[in-house]
C-alpha atoms as a PDB file:
ATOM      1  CA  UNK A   1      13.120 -12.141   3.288  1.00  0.00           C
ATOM      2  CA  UNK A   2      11.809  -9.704   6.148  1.00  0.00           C
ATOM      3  CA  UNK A   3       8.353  -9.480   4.329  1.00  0.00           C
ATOM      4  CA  UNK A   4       7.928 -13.049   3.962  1.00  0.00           C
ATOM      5  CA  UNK A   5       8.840 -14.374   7.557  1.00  0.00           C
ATOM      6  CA  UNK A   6       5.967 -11.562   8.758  1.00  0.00           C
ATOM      7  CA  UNK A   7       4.202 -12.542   5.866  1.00  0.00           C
ATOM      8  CA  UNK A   8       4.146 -16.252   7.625  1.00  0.00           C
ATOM      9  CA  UNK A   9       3.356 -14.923  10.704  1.00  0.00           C
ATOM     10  CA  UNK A  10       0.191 -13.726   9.348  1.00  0.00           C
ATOM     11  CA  UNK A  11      -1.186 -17.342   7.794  1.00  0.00           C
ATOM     12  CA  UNK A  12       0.581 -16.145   4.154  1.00  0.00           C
ATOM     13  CA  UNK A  13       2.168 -19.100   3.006  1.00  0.00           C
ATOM     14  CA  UNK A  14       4.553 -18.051   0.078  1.00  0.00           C
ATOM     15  CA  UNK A  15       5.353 -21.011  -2.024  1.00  0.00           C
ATOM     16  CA  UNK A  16       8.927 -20.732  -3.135  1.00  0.00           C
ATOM     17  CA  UNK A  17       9.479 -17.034  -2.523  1.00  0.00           C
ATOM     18  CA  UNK A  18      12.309 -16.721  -4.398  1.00  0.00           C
ATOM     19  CA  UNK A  19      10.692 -17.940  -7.614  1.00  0.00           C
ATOM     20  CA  UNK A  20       6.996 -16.152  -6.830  1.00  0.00           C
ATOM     21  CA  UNK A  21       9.118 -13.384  -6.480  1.00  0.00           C
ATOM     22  CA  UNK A  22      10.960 -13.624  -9.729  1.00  0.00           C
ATOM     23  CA  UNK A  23       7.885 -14.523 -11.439  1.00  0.00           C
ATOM     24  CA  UNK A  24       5.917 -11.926 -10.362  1.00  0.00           C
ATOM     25  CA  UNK A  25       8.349  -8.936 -10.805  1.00  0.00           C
ATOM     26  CA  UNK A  26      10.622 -10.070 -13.473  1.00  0.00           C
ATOM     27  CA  UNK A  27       8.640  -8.078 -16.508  1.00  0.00           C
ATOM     28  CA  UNK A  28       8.252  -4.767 -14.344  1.00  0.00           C
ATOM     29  CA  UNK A  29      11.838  -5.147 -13.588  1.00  0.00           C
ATOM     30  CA  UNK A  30      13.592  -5.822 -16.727  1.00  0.00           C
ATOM     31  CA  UNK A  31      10.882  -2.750 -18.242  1.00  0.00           C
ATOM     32  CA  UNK A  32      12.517  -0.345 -15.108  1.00  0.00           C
ATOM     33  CA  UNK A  33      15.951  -1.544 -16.455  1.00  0.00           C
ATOM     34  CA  UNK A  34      15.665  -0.748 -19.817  1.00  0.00           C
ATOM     35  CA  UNK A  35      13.694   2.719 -19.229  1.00  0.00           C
ATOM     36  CA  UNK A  36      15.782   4.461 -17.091  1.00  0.00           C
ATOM     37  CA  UNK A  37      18.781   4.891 -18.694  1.00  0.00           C
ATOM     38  CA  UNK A  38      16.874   6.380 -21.444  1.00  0.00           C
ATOM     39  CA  UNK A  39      14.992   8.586 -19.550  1.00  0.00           C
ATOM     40  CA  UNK A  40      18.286   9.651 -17.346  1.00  0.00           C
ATOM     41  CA  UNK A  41      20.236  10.069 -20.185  1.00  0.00           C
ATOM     42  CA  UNK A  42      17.502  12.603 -22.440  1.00  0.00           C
ATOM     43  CA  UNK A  43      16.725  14.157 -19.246  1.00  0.00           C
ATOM     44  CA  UNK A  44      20.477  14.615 -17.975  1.00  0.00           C
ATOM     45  CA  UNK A  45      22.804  14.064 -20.863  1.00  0.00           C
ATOM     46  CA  UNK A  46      26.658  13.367 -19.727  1.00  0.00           C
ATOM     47  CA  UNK A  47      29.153  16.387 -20.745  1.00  0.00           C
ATOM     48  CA  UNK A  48      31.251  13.396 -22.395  1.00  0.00           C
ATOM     49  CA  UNK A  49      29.574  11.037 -24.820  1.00  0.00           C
ATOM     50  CA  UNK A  50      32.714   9.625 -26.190  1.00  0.00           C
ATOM     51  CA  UNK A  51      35.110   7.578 -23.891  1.00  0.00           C
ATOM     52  CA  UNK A  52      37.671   6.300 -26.904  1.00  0.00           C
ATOM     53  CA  UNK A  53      40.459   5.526 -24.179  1.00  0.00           C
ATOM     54  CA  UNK A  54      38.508   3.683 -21.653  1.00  0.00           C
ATOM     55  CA  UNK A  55      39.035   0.368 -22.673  1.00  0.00           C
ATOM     56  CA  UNK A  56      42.775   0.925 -22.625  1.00  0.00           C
ATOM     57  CA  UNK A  57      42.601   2.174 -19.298  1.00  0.00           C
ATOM     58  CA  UNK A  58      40.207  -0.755 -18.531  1.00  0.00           C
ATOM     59  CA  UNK A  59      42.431  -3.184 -19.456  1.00  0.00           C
ATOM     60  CA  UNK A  60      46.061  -1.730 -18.291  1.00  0.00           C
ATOM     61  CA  UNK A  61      44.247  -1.501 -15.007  1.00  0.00           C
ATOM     62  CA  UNK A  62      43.547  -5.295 -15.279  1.00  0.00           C
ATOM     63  CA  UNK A  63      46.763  -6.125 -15.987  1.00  0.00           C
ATOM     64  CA  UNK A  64      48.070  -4.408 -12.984  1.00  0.00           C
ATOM     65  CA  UNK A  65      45.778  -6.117 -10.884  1.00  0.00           C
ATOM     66  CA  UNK A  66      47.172  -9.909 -12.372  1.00  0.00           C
ATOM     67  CA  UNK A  67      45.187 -12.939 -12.181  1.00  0.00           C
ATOM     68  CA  UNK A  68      42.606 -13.373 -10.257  1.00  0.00           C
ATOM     69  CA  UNK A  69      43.736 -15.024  -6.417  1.00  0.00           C
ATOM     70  CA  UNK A  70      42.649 -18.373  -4.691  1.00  0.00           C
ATOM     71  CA  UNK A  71      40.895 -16.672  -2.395  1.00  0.00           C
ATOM     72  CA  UNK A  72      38.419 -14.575  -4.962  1.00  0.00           C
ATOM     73  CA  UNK A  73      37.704 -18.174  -6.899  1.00  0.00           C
ATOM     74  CA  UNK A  74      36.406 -19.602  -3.565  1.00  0.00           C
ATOM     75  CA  UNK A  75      34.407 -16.281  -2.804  1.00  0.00           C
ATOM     76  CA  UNK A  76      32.442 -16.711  -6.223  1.00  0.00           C
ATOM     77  CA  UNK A  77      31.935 -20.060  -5.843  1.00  0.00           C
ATOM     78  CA  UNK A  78      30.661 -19.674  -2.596  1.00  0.00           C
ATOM     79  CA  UNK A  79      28.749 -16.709  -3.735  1.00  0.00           C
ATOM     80  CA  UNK A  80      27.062 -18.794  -6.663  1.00  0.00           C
ATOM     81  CA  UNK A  81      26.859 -21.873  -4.431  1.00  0.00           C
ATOM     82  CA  UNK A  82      24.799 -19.610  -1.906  1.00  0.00           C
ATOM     83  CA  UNK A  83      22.337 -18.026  -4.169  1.00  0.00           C
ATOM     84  CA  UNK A  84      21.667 -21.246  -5.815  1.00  0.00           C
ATOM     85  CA  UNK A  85      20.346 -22.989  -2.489  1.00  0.00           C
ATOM     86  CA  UNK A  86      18.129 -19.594  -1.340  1.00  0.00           C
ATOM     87  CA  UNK A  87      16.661 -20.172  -5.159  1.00  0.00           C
ATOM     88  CA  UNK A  88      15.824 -24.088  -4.980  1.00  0.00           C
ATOM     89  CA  UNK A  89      17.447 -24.928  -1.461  1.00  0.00           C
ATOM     90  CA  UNK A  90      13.492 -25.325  -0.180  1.00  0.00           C
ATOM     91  CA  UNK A  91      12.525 -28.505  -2.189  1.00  0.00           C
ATOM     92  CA  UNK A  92      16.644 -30.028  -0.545  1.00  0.00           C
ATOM     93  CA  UNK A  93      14.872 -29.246   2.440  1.00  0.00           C
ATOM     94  CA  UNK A  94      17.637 -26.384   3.229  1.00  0.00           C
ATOM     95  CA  UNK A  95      15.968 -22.819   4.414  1.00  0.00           C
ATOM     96  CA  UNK A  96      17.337 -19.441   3.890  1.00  0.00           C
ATOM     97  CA  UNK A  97      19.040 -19.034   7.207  1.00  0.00           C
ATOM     98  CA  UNK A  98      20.699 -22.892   6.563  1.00  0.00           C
ATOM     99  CA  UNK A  99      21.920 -21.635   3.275  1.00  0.00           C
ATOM    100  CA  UNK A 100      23.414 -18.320   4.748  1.00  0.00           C
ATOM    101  CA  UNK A 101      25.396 -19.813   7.764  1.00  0.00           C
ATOM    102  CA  UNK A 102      26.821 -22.867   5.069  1.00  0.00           C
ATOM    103  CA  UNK A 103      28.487 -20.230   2.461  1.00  0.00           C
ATOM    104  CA  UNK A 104      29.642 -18.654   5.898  1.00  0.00           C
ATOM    105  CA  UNK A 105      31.399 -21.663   7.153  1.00  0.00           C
ATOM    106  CA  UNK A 106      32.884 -22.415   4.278  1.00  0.00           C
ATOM    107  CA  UNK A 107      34.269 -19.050   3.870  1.00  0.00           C
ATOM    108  CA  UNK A 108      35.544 -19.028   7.421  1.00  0.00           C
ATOM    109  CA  UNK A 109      36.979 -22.982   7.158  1.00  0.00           C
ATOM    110  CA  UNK A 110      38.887 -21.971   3.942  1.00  0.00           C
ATOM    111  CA  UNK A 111      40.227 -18.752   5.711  1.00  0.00           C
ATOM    112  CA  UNK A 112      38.783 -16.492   2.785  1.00  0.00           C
ATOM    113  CA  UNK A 113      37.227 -14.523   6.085  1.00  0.00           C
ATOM    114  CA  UNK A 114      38.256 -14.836   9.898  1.00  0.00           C
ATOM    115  CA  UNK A 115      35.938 -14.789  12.687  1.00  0.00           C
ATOM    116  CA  UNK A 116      37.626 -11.432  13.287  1.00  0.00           C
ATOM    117  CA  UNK A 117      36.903  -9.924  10.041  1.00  0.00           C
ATOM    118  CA  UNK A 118      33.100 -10.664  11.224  1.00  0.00           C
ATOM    119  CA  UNK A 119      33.239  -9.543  14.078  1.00  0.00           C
ATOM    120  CA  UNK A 120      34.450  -5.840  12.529  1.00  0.00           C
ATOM    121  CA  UNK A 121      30.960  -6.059  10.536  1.00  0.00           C
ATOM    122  CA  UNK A 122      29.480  -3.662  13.419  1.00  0.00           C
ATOM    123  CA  UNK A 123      26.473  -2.664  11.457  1.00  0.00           C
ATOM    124  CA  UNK A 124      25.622  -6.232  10.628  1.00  0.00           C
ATOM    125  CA  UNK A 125      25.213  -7.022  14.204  1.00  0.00           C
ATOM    126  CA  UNK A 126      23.594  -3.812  14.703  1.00  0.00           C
ATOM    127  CA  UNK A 127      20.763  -4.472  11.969  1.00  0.00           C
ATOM    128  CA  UNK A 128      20.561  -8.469  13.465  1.00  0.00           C
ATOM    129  CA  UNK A 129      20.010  -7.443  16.973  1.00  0.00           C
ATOM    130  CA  UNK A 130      17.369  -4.683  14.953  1.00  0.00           C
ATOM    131  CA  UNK A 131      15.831  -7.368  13.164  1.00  0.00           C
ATOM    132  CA  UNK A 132      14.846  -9.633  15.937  1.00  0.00           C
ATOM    133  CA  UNK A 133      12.994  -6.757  18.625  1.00  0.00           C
ATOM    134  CA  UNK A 134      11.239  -5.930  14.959  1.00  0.00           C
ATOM    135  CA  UNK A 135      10.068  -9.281  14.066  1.00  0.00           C
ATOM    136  CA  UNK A 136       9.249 -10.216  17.834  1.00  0.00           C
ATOM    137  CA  UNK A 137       7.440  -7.055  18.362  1.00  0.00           C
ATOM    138  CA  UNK A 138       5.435  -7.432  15.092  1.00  0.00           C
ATOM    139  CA  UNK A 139       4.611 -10.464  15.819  1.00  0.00           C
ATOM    140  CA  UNK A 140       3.252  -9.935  19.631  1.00  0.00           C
ATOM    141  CA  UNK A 141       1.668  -6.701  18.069  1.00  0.00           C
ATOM    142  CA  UNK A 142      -0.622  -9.263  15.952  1.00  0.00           C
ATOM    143  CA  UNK A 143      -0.608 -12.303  18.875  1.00  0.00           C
ATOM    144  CA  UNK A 144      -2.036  -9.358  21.221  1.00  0.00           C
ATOM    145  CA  UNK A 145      -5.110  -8.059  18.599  1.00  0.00           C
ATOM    146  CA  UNK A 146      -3.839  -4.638  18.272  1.00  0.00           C
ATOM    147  CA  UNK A 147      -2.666  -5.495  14.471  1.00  0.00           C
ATOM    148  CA  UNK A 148      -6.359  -6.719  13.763  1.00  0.00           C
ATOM    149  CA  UNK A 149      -8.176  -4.190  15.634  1.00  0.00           C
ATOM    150  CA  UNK A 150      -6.661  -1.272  13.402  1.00  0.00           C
ATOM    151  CA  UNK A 151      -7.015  -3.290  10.379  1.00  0.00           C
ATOM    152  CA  UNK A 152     -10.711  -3.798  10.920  1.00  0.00           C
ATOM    153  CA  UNK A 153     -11.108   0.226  12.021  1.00  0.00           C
ATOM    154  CA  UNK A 154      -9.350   1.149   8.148  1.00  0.00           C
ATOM    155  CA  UNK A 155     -10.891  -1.531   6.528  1.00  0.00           C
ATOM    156  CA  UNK A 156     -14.500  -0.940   7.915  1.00  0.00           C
ATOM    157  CA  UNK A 157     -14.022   3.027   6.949  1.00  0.00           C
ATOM    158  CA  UNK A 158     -12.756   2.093   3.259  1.00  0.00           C
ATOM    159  CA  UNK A 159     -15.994  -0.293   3.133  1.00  0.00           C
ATOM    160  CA  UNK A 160     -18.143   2.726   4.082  1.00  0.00           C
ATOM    161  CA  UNK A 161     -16.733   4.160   0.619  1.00  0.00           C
ATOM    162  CA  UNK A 162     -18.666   1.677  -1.048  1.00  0.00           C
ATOM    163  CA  UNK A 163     -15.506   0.816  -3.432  1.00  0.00           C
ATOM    164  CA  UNK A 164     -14.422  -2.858  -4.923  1.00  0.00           C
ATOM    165  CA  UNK A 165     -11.093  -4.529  -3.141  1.00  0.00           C
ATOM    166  CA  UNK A 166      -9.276  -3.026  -6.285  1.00  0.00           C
ATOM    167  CA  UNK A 167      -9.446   0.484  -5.294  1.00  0.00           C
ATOM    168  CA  UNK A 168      -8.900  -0.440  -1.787  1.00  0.00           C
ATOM    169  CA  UNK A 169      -5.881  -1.769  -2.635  1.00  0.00           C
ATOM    170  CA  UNK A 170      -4.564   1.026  -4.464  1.00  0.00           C
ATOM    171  CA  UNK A 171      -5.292   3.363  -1.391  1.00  0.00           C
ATOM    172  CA  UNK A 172      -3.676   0.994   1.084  1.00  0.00           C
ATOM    173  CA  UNK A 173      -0.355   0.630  -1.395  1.00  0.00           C
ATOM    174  CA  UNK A 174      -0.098   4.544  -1.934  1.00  0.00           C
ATOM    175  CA  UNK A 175      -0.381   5.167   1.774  1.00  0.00           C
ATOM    176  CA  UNK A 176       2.321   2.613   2.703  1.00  0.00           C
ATOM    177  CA  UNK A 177       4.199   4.319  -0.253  1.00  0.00           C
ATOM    178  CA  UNK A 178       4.417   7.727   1.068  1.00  0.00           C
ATOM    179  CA  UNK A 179       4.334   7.114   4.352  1.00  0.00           C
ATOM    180  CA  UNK A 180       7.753   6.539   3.913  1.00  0.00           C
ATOM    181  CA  UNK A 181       8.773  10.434   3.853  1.00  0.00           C
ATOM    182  CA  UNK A 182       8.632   9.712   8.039  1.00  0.00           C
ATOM    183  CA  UNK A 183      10.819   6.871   7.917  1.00  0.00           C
ATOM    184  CA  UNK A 184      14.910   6.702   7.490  1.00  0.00           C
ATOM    185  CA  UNK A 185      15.241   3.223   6.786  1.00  0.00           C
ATOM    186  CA  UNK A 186      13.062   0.488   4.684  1.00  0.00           C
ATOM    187  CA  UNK A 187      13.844  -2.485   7.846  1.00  0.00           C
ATOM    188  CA  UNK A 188      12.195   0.010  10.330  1.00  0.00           C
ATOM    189  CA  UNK A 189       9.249   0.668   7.987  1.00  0.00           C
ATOM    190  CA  UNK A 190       8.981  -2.891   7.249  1.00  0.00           C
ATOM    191  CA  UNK A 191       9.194  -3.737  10.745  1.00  0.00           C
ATOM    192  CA  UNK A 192       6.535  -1.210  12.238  1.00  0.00           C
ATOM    193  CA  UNK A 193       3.890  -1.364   9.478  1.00  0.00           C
ATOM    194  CA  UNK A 194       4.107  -4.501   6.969  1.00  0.00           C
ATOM    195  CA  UNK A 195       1.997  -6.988   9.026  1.00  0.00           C
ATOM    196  CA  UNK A 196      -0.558  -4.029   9.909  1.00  0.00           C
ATOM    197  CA  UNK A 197      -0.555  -3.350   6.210  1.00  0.00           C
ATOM    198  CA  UNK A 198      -0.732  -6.823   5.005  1.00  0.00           C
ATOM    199  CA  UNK A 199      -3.511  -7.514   7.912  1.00  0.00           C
ATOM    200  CA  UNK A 200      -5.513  -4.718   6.516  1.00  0.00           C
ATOM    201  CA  UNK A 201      -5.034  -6.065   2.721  1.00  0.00           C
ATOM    202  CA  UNK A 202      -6.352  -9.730   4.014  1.00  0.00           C
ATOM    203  CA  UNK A 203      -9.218  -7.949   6.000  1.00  0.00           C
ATOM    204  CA  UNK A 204     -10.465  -6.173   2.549  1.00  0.00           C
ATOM    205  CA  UNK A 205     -10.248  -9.255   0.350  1.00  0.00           C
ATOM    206  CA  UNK A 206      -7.336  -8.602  -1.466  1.00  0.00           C
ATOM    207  CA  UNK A 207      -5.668 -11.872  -2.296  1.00  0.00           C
ATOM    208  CA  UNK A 208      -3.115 -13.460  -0.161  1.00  0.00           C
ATOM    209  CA  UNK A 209      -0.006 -13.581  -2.344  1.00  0.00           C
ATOM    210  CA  UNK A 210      -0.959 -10.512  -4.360  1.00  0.00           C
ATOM    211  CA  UNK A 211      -0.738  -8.424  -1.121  1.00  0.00           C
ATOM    212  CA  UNK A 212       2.342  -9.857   0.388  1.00  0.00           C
ATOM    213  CA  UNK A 213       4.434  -9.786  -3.087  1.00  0.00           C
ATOM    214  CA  UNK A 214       3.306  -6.198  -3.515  1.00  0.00           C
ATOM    215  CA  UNK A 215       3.749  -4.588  -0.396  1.00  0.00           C
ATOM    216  CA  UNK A 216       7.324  -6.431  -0.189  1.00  0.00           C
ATOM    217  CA  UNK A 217       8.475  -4.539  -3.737  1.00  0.00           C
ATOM    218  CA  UNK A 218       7.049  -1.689  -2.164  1.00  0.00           C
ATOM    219  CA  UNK A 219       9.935  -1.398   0.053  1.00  0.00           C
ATOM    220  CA  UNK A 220      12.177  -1.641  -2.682  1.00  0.00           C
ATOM    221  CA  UNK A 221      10.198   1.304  -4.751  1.00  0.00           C
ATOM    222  CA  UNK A 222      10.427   3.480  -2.137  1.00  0.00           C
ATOM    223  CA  UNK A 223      13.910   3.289  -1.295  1.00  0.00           C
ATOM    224  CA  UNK A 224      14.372   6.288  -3.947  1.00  0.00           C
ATOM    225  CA  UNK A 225      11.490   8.390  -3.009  1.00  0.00           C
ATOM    226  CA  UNK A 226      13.926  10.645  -1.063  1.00  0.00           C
ATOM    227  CA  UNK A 227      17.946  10.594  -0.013  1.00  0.00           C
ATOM    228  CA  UNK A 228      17.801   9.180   3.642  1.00  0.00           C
ATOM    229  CA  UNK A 229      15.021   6.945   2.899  1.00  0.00           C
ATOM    230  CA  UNK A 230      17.278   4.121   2.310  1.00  0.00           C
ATOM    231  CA  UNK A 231      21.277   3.573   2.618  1.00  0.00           C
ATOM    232  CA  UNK A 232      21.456   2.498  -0.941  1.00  0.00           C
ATOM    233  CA  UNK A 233      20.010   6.393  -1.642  1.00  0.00           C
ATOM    234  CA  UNK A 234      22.817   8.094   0.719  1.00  0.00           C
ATOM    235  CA  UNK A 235      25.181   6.323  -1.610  1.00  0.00           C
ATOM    236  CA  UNK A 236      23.336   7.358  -4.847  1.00  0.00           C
ATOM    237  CA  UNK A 237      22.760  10.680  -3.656  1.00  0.00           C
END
């Protein structure tokens, strides 16, 4: 959602991002899905193979637990709810954000959360104060010139290589890529370089939506190029 809001502030209009973005990524994505635990498993194979006594465990474990509570009904319906209005909530006329702050209300109405409870959340008020000096510096970044300045200095050196938009778009991708390695976080790389990126992408003649959409899973690729480079990677690692 990052990449498209500085994709907008750029003049790249993404037409129902969450469906362009299904669209677009769904084959890779299911391939990805398929592959890896294939290539994980011939690569690393697990010491046990046979687990004859996990479904017993699986289900005395759920019986333990009991039936599901009031309060974990609401949270998936308000989960479901949620999703379904950031998929098709744009032709109701209801953003993103609008979407986000209902399933929150309702949550906090029906006491499934307390205000409290969010107010504990320290590192989601952390990354929203982050978020907003990001976006507003991006954005004066590209209001000021300097964004289009240094996209017209890369782009006018990868013209002098005499190569089509297609190779120049490879070479922009792999740069943002592996520039990573000097980043700890994919909302700080996002933040610092996506509109430059995406700037310098427009400047060469790549097209619009094509440049956005990539550079956006991008961010999600490179989460796992190294153990700090994203917080789902800590975890993994």
């Amino acid at each position: 959602m990052l990449c498209v809001k500085l994709a907008e502030s750029l003049g790249v209009k993404i037409k129902s991002p969450w469906v362009a973005w299904f669209k677009a990524s769904c084959f890779p994505a299911l391939a990805s899905l398929i592959l890896t635990p294939f290539i994980i498993y011939k690569n690393f194979p697990p010491e046990t193979k046979h687990t004859a006594d996990a479904p017993i465990l699986a289900k005395n474990k759920l019986e333990e637990m009991g039936p599901g509570k009031q309060n974990k009904w609401i949270m998936l319906g308000t989960m479901l709810v949620t999703v379904a209005l950031w998929i098709g909530g744009e032709s109701l006329g209801i953003s993103s954000v609008v979407a986000a702050m209902l399933g929150l209300s309702v949550l906090l109405i029906l006491g499934v959360l307390s205000w409290d409870d969010c107010l504990s959340e320290k590192s989601a008020w952390d990354t929203l104060a982050w978020f907003a000096v990001l976006i507003g510096m991006a954005t004066q970044l590209t209001v000021l010139g300097v964004v289009p300045w240094l996209s017209k200095c890369v782009v006018s050196f990868l013209k002098s290589l005499s190569v089509g938009w297609q190779l120049e778009l490879f070479i922009l991708q792999s740069v943002y890529f592996f520039i990573h390695y000097l980043f700890a976080g994919q909302t700080a790389h996002v933040g610092a370089l996506y509109s430059a990126f995406l700037s310098m992408h427009l400047t060469a003649k790549v097209p619009e939506t094509l440049s956005a959409l990539l550079l956006a899973y991008n961010t999600n690729l490179f989460g796992a190029l190294t153990h700090y480079s994203s917080g789902q990677a800590a975890l993994v690692m």
